[in-house]
Protein backbone atom coordinates (compact mmCIF):
# COMPACT_ATOMS: atom_id res chain seq x y z
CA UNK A 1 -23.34 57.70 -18.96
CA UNK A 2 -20.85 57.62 -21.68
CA UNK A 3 -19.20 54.33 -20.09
CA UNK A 4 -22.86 52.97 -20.30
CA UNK A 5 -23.15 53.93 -24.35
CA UNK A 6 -20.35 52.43 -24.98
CA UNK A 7 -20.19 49.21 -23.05
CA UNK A 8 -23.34 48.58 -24.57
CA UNK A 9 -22.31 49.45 -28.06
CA UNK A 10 -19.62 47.16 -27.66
CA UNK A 11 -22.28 44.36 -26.53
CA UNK A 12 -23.95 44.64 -29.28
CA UNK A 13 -20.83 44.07 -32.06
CA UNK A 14 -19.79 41.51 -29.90
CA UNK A 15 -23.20 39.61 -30.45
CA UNK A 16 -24.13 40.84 -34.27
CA UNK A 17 -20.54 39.68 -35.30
CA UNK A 18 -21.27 36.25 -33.90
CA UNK A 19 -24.27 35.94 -35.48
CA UNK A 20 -22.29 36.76 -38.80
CA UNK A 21 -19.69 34.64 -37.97
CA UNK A 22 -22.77 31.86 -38.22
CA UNK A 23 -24.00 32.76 -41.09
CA UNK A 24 -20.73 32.56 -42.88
CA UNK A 25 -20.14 29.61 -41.57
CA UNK A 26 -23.19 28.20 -42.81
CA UNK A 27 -22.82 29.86 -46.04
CA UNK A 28 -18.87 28.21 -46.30
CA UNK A 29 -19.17 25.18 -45.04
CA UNK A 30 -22.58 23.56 -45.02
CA UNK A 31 -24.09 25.08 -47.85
CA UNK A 32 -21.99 23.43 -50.51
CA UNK A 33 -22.86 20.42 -49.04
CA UNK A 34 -26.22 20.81 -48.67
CA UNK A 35 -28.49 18.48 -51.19
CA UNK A 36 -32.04 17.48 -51.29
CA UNK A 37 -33.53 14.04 -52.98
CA UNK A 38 -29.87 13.24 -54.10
CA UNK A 39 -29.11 16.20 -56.36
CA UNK A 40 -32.94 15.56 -58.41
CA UNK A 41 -33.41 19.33 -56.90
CA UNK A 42 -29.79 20.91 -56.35
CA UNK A 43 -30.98 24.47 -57.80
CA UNK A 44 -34.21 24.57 -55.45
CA UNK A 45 -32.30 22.95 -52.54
CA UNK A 46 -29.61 25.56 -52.51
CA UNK A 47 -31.79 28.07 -53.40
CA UNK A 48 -34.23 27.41 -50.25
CA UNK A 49 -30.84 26.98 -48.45
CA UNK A 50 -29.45 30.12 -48.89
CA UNK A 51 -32.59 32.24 -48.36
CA UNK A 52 -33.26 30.76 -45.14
CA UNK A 53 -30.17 31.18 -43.31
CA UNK A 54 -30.33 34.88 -44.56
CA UNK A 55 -33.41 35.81 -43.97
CA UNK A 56 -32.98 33.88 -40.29
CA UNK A 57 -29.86 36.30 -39.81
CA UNK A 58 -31.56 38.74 -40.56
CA UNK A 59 -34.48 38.44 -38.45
CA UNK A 60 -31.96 37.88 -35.81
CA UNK A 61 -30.11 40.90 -35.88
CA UNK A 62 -33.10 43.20 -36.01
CA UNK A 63 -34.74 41.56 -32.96
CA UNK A 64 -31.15 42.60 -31.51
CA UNK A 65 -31.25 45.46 -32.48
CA UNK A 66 -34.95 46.25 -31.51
CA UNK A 67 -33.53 44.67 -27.90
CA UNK A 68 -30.41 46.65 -27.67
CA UNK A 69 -32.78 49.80 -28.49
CA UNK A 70 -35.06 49.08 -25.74
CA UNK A 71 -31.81 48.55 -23.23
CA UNK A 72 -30.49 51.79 -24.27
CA UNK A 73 -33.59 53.71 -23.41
CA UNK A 74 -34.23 52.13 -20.01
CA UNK A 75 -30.28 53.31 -19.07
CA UNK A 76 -29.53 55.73 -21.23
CA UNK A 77 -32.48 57.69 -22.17
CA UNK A 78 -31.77 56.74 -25.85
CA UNK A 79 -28.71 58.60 -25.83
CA UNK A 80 -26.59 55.65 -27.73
CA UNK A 81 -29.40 55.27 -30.08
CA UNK A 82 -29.95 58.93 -31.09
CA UNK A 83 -26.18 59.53 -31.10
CA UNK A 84 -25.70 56.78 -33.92
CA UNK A 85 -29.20 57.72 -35.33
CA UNK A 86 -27.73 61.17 -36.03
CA UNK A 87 -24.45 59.34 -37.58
CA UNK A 88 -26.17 57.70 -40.38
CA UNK A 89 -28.12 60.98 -40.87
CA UNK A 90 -24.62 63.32 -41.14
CA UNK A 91 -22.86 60.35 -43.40
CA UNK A 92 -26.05 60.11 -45.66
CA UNK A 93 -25.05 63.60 -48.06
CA UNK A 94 -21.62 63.87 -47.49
CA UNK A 95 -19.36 60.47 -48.15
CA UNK A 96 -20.74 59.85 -51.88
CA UNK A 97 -18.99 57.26 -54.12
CA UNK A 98 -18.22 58.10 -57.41
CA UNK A 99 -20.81 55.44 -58.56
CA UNK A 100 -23.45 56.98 -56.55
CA UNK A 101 -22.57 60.57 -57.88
CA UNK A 102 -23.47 59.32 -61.52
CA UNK A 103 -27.16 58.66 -60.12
């Protein structure tokens, strides 16, 4: 079951680094290039630009993730998702910047 968890987990960096390998591709290469109406609207243009291709990402990724959830509960009873459930939980009180200690 382990072998299961973790082929899985490995999946599903495979795929979400992909999809951020897009994005910063997008964000790199195409973006500074990007123009509407021959620079009248350069702000707005990169503006809309930008927000898109984030947000898009970022849709992406969580309709991965809600996937990737649902695979791990039909073969592992949930086991991958409670096990890194519960490592966001432990890391949450304990590893504290210095910043976040001033708060």
């Amino acid at each position: 079951m382990d072998n299961k968890n973790t082929g899985l987990k490995t999946e599903a960096n495979s795929i979400f680094a992909k999809i951020a390998g897009v994005m910063a591709f997008l964000l790199l290469f195409v973006f500074p290039l990007y123009v509407e109406d021959r620079y009248a609207n350069i702000l707005r243009a990169k503006y809309h630009f930008y927000y898109i291709v984030v947000l898009a990402a970022l849709a992406i990724i969580l309709i991965m993730a809600l996937i990737f959830m649902f695979i791990d509960m039909m073969e592992n009873g949930g086991a991958g998702t409670k096990e890194s459930l519960r490592s966001l939980s432990r890391g949450i009180g304990k590893r504290r910047s210095p910043f976040m200690k001033l708060l």
